[in-house]
PDB file of N, CA and C in Angstrom:
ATOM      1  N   UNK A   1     -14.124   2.474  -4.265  1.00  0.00           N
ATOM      2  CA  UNK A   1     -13.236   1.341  -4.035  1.00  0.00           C
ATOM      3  C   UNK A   1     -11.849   1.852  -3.638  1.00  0.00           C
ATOM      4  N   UNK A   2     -11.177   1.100  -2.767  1.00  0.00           N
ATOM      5  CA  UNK A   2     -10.036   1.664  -1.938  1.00  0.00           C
ATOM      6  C   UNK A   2      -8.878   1.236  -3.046  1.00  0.00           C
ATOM      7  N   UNK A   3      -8.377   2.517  -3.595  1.00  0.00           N
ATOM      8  CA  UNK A   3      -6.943   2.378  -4.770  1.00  0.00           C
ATOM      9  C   UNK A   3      -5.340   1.926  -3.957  1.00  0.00           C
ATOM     10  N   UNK A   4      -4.909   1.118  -4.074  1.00  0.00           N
ATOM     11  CA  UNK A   4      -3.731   0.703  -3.504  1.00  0.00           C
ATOM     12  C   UNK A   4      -3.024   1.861  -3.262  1.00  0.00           C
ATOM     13  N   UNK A   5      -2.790   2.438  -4.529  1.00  0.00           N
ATOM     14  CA  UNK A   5      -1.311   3.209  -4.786  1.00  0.00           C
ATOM     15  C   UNK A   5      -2.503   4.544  -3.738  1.00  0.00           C
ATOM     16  N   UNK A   6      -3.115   4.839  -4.171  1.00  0.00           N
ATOM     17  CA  UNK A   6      -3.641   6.070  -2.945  1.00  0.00           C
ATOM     18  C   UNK A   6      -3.506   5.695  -1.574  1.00  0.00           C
ATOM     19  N   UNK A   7      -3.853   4.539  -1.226  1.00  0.00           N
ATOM     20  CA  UNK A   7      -3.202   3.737   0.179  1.00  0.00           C
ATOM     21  C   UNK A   7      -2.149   4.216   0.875  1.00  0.00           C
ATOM     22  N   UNK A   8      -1.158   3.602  -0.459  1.00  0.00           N
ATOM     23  CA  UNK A   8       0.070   3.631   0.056  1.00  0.00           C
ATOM     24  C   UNK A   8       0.958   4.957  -0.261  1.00  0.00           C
ATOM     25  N   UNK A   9       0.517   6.005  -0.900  1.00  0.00           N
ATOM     26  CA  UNK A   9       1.098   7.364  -0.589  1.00  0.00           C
ATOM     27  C   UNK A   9       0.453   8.214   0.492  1.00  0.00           C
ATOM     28  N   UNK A  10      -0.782   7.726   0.579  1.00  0.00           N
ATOM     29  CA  UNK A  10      -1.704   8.515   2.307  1.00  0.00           C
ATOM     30  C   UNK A  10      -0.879   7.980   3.282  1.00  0.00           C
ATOM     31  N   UNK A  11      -0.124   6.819   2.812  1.00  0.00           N
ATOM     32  CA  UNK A  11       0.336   5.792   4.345  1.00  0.00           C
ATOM     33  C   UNK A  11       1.551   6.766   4.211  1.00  0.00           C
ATOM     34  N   UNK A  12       2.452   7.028   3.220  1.00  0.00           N
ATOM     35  CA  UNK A  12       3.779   7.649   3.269  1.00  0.00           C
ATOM     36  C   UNK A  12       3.386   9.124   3.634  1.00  0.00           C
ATOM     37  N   UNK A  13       2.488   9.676   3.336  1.00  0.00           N
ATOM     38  CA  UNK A  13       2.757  11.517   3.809  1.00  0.00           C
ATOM     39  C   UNK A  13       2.291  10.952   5.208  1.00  0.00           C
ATOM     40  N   UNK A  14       1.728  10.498   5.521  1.00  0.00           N
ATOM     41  CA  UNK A  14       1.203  10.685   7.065  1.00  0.00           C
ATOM     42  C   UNK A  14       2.448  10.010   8.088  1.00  0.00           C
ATOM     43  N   UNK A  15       3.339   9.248   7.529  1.00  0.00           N
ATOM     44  CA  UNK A  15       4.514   8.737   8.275  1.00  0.00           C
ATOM     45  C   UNK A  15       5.431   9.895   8.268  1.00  0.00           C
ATOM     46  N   UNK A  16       5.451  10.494   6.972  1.00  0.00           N
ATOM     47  CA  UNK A  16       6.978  11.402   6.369  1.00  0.00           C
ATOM     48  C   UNK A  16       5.910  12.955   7.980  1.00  0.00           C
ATOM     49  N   UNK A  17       4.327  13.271   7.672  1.00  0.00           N
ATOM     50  CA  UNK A  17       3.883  13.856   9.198  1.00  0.00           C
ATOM     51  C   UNK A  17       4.356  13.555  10.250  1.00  0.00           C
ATOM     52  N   UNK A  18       4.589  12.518  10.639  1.00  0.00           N
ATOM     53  CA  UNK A  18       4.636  12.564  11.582  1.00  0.00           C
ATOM     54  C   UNK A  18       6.131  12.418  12.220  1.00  0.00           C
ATOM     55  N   UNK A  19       6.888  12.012  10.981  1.00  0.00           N
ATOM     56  CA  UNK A  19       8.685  12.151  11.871  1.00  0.00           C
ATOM     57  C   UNK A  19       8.891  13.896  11.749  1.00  0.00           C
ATOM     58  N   UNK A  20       8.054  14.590  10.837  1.00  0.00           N
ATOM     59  CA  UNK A  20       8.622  16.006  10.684  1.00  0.00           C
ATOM     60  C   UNK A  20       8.391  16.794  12.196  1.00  0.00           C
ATOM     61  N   UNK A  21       6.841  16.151  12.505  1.00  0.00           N
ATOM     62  CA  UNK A  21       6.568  16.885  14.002  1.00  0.00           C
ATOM     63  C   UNK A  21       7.144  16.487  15.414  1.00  0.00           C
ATOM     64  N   UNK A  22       7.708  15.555  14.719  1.00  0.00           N
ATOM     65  CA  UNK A  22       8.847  15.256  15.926  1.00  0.00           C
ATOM     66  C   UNK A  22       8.212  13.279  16.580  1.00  0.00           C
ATOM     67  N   UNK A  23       7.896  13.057  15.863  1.00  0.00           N
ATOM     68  CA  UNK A  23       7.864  11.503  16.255  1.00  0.00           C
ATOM     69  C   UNK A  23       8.931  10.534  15.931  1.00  0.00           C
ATOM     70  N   UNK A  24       9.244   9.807  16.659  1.00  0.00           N
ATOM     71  CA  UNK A  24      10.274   9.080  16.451  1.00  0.00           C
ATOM     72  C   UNK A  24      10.034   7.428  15.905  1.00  0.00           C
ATOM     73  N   UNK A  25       9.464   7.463  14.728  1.00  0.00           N
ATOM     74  CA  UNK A  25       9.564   6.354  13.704  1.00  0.00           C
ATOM     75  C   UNK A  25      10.327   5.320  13.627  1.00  0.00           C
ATOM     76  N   UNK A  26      10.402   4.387  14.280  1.00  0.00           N
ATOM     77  CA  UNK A  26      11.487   3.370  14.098  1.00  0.00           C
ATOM     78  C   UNK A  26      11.108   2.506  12.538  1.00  0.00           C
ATOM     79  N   UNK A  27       9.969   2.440  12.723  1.00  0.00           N
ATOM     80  CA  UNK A  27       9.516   0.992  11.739  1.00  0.00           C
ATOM     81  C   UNK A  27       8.392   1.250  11.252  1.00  0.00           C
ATOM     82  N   UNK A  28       8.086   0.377   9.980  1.00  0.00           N
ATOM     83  CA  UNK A  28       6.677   0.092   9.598  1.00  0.00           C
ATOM     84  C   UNK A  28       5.751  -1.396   9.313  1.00  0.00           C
ATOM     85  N   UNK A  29       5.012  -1.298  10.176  1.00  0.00           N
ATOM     86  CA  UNK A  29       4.468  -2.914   9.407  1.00  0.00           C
ATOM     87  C   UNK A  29       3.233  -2.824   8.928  1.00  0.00           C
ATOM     88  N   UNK A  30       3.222  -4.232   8.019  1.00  0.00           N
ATOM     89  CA  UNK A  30       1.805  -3.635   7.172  1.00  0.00           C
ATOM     90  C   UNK A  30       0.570  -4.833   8.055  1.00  0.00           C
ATOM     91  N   UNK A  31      -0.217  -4.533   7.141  1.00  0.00           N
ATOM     92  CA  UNK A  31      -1.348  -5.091   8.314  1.00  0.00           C
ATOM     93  C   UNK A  31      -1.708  -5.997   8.078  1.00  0.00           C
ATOM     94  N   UNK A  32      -1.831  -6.765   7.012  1.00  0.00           N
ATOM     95  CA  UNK A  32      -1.412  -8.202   6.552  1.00  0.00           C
ATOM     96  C   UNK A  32      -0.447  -8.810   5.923  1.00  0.00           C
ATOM     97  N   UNK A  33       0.188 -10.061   5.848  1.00  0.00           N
ATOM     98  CA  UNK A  33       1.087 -10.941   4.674  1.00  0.00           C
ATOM     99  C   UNK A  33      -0.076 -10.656   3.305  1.00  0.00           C
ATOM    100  N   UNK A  34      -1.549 -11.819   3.956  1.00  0.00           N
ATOM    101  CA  UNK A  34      -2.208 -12.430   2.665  1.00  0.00           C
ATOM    102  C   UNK A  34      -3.961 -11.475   3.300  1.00  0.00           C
ATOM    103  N   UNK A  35      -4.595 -11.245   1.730  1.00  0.00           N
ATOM    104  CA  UNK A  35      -5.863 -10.913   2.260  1.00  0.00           C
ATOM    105  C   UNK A  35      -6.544 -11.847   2.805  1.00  0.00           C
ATOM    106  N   UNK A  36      -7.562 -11.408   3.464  1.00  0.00           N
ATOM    107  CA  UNK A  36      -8.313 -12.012   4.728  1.00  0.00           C
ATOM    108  C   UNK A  36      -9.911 -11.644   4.931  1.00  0.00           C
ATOM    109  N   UNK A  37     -10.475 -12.291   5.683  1.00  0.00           N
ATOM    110  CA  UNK A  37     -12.146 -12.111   6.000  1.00  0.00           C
ATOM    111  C   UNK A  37     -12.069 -11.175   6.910  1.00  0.00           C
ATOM    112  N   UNK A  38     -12.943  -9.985   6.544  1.00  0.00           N
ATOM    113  CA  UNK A  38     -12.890  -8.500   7.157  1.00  0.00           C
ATOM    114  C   UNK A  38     -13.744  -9.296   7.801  1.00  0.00           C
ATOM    115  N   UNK A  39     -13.771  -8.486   9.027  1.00  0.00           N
ATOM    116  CA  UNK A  39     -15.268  -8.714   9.968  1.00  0.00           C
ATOM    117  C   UNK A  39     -16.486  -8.282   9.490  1.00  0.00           C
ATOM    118  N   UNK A  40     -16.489  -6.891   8.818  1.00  0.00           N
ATOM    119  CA  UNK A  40     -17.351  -5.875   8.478  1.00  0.00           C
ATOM    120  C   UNK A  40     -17.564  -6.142   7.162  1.00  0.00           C
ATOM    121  N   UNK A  41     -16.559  -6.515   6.513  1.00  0.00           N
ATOM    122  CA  UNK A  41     -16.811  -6.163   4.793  1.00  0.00           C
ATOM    123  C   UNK A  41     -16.376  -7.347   4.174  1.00  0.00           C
ATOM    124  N   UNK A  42     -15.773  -8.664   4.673  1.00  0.00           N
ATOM    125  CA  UNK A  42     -16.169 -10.102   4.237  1.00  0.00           C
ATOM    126  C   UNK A  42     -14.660 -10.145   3.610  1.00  0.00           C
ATOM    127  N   UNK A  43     -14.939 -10.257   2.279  1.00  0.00           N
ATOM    128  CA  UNK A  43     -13.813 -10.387   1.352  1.00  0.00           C
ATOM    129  C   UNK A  43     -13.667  -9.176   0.169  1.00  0.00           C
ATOM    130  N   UNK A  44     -14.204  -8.345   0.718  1.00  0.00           N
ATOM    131  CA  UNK A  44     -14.020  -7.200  -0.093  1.00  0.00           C
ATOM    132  C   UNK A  44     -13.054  -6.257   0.001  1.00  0.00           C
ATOM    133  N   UNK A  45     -12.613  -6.391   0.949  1.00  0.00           N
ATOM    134  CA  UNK A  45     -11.399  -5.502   0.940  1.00  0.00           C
ATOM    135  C   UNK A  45     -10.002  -6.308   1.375  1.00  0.00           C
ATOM    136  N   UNK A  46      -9.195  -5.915   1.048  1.00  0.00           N
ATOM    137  CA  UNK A  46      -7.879  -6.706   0.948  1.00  0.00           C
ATOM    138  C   UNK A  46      -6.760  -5.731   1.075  1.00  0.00           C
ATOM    139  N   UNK A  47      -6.170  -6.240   2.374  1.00  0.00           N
ATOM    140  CA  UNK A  47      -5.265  -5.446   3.118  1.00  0.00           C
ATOM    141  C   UNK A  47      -3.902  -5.974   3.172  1.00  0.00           C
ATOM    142  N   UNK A  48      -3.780  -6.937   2.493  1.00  0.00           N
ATOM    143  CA  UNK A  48      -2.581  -8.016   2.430  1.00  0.00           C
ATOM    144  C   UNK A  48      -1.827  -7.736   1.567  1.00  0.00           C
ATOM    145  N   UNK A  49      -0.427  -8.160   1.518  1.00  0.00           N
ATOM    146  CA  UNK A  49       0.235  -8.041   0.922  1.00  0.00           C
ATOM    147  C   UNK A  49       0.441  -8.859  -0.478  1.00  0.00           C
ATOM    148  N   UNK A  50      -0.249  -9.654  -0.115  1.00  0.00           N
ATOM    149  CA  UNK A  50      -0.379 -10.788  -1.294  1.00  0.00           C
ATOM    150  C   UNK A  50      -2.036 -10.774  -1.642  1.00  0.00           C
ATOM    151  N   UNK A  51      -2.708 -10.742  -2.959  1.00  0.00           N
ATOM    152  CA  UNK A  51      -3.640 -11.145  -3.221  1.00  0.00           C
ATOM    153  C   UNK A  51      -4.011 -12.752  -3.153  1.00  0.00           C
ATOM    154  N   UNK A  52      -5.226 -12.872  -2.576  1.00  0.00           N
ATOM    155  CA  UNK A  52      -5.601 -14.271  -2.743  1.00  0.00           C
ATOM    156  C   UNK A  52      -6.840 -14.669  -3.500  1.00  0.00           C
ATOM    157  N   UNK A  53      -6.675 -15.652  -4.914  1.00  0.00           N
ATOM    158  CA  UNK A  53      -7.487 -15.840  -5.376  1.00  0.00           C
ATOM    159  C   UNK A  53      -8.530 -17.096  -4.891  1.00  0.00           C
ATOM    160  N   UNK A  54      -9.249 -16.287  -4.674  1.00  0.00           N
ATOM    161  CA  UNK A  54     -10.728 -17.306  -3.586  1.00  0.00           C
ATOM    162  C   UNK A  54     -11.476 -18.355  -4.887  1.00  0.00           C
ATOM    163  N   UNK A  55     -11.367 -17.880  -6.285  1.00  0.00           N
ATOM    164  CA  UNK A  55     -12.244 -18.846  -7.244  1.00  0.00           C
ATOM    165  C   UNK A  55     -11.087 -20.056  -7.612  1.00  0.00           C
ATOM    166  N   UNK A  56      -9.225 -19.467  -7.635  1.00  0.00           N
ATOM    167  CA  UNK A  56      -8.726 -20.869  -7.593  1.00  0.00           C
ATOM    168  C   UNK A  56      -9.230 -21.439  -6.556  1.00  0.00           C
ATOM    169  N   UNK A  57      -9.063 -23.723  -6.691  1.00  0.00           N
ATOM    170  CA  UNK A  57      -9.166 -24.544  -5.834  1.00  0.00           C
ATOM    171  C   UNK A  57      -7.831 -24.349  -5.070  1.00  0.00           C
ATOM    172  N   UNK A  58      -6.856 -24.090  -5.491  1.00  0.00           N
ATOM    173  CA  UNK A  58      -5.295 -24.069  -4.394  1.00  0.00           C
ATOM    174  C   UNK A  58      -4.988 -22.626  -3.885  1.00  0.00           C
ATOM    175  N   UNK A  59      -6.402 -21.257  -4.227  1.00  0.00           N
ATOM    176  CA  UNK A  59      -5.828 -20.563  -3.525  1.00  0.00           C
ATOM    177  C   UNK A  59      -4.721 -19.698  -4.128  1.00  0.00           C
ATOM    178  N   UNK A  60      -4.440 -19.677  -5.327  1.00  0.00           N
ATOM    179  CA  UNK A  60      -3.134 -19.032  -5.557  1.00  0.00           C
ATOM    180  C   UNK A  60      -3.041 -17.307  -5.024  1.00  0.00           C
ATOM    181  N   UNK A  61      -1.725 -17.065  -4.573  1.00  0.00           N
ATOM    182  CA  UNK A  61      -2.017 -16.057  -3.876  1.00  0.00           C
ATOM    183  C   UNK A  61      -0.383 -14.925  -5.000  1.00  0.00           C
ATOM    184  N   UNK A  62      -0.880 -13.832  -5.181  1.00  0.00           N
ATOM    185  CA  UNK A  62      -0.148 -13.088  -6.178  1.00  0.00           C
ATOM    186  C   UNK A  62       0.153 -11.521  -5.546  1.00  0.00           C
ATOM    187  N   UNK A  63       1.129 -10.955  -5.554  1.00  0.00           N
ATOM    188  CA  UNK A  63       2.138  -9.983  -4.669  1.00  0.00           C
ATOM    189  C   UNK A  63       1.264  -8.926  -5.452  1.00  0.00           C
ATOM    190  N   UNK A  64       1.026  -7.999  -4.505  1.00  0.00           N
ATOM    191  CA  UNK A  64       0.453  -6.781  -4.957  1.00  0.00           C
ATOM    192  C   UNK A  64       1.742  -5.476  -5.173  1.00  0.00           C
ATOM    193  N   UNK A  65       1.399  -4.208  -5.759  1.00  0.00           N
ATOM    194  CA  UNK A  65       1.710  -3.214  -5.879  1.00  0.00           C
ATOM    195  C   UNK A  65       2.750  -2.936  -4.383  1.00  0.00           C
ATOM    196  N   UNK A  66       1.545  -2.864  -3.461  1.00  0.00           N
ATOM    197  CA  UNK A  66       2.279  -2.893  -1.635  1.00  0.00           C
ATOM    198  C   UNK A  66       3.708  -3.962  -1.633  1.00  0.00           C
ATOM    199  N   UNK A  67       3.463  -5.184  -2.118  1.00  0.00           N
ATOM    200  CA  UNK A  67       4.356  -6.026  -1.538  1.00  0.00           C
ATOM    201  C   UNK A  67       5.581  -5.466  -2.203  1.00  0.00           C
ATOM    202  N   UNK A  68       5.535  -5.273  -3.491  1.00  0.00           N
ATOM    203  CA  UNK A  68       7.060  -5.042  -3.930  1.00  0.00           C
ATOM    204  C   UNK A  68       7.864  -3.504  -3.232  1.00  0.00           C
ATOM    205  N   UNK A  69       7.109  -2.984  -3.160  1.00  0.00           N
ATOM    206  CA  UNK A  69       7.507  -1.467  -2.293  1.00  0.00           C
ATOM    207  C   UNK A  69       7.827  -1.769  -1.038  1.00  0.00           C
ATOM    208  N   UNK A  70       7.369  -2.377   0.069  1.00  0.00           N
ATOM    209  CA  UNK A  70       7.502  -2.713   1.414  1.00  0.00           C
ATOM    210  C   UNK A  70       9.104  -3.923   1.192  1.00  0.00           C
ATOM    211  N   UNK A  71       8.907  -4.660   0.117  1.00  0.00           N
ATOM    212  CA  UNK A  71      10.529  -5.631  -0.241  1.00  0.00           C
ATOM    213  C   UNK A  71      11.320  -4.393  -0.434  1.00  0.00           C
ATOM    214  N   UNK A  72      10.975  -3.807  -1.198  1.00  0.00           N
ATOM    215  CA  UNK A  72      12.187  -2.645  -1.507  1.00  0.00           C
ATOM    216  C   UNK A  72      12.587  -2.042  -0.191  1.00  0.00           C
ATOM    217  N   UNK A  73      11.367  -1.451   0.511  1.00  0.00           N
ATOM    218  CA  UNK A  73      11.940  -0.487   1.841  1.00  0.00           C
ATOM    219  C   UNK A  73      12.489  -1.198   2.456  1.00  0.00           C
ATOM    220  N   UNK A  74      12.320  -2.449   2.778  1.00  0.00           N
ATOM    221  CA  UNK A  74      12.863  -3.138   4.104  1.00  0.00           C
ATOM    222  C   UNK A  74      14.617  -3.590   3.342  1.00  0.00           C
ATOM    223  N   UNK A  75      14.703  -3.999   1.980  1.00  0.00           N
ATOM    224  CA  UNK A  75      15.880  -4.310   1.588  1.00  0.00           C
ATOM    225  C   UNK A  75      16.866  -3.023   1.876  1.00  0.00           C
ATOM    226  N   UNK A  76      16.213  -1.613   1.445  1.00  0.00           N
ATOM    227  CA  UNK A  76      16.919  -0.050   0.854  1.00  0.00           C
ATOM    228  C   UNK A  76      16.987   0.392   2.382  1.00  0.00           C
ATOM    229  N   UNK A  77      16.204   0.314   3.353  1.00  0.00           N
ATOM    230  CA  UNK A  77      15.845   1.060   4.369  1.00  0.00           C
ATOM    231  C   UNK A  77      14.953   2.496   4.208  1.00  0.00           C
ATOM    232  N   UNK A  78      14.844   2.454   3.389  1.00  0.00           N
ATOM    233  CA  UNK A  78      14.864   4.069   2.274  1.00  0.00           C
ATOM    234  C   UNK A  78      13.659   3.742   1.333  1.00  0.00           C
ATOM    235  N   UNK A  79      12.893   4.584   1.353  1.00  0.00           N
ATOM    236  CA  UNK A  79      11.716   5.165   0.456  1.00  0.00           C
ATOM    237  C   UNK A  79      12.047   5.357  -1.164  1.00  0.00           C
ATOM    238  N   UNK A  80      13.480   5.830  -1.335  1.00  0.00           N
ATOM    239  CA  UNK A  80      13.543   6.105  -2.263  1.00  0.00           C
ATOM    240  C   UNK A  80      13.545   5.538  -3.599  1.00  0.00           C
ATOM    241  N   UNK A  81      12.627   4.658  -4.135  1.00  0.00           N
ATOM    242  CA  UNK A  81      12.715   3.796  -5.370  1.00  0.00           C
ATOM    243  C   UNK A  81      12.234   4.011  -6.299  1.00  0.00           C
ATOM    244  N   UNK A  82      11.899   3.677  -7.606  1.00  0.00           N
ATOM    245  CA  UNK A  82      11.350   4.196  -8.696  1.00  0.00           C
ATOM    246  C   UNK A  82      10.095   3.914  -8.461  1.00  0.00           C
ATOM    247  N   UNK A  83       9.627   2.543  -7.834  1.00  0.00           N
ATOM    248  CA  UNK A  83       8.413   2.289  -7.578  1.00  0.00           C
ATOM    249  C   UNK A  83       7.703   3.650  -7.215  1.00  0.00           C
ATOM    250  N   UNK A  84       8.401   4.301  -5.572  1.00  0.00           N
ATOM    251  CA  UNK A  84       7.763   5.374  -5.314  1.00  0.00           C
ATOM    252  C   UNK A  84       7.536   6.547  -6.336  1.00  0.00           C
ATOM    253  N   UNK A  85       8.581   7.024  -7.062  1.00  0.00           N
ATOM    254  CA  UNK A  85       7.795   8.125  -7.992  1.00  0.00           C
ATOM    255  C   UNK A  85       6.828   7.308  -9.343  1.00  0.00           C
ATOM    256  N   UNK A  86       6.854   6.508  -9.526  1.00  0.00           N
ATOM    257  CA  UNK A  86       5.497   5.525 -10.500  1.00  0.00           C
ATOM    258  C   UNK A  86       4.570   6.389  -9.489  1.00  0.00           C
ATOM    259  N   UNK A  87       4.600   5.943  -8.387  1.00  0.00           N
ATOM    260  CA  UNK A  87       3.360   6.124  -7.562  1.00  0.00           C
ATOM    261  C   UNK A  87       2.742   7.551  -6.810  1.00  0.00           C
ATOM    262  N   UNK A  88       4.071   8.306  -7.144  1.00  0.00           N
ATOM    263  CA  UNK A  88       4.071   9.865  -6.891  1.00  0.00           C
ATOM    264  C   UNK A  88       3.039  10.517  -8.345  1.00  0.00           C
ATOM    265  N   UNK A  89       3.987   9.819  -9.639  1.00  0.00           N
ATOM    266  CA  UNK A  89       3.335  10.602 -10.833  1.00  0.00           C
ATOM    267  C   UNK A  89       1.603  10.031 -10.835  1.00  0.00           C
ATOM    268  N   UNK A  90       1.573   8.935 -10.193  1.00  0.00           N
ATOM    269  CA  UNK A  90       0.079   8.470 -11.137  1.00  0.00           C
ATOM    270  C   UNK A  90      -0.890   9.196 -10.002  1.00  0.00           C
ATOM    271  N   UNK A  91      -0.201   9.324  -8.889  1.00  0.00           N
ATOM    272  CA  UNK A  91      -1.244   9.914  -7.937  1.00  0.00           C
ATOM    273  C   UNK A  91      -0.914  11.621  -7.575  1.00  0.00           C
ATOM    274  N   UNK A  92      -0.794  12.222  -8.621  1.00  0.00           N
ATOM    275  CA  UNK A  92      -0.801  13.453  -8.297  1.00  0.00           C
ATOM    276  C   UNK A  92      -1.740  14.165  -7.916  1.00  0.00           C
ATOM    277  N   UNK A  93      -1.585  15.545  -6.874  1.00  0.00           N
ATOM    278  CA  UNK A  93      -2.683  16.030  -7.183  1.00  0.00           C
ATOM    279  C   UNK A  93      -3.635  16.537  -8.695  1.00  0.00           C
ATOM    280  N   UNK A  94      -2.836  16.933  -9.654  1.00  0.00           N
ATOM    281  CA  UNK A  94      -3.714  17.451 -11.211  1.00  0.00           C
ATOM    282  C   UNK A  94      -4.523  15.685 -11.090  1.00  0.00           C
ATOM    283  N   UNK A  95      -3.861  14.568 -10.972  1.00  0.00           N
ATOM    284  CA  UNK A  95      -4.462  13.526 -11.826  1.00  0.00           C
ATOM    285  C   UNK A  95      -5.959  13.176 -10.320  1.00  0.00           C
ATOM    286  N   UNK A  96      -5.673  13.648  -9.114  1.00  0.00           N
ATOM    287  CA  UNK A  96      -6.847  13.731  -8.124  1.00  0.00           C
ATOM    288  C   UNK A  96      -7.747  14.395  -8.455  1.00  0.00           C
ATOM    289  N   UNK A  97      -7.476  15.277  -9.288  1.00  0.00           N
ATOM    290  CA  UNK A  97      -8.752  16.182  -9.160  1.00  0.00           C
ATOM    291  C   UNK A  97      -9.508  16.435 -10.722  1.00  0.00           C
ATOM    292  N   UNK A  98      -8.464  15.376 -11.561  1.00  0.00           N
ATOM    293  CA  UNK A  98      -9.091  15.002 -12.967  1.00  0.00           C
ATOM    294  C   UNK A  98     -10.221  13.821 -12.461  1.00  0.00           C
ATOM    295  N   UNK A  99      -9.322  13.463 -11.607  1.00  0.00           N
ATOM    296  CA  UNK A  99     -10.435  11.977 -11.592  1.00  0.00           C
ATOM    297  C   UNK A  99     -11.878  12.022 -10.990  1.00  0.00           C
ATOM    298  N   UNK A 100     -11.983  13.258  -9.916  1.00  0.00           N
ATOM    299  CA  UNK A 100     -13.132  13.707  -9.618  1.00  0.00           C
ATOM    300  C   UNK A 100     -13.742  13.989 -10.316  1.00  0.00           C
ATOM    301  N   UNK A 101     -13.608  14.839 -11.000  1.00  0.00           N
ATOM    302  CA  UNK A 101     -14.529  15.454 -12.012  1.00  0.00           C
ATOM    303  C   UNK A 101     -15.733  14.575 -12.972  1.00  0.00           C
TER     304      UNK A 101
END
């Protein structure tokens, strides 16, 4: 199952890759507001920024892990928030390769 916070630090080294090799990064957008009907995989995966609960009748839809980090960057301009090291410590490599095991 696809882990948010692994998501979204694969999404940050591969951005922080690619301005080092010389790309010129203006921006980031994410790939949804709200989750949505995959073509391939239905409602199983959720790419949105907002969770949507499909068993409420109104739908209630609730801010994920992503959304508050992407509010922060776009408010900070800047990566740098506590959110991100939460998400540095829980996804370390020692805690990657505990979890394999």
């Amino acid at each position: 199952m696809f882990s948010e916070k692994l998501g979204m630090v694969s999404i940050g080294r591969n951005l922080l890759h690619a301005v080092r090799n010389g790309s010129n990064v203006r921006g980031y957008f994410s790939w949804s507001f709200l989750d949505g009907l995959e073509l391939l995989d239905g409602y199983k995966s959720g790419f949105g920024l907002y969770y949507v609960d499909l068993d409420d009748k109104n739908l209630r839809r609730y801010p994920k892990l992503s959304q508050r980090w992407y509010s922060n960057f776009l408010k900070r301009k800047s990566c740098k928030s506590s959110l991100d090291l939460v998400i540095a410590d829980e996804v370390s490599p020692s805690s990657q390769s505990e979890s394999s095991s």
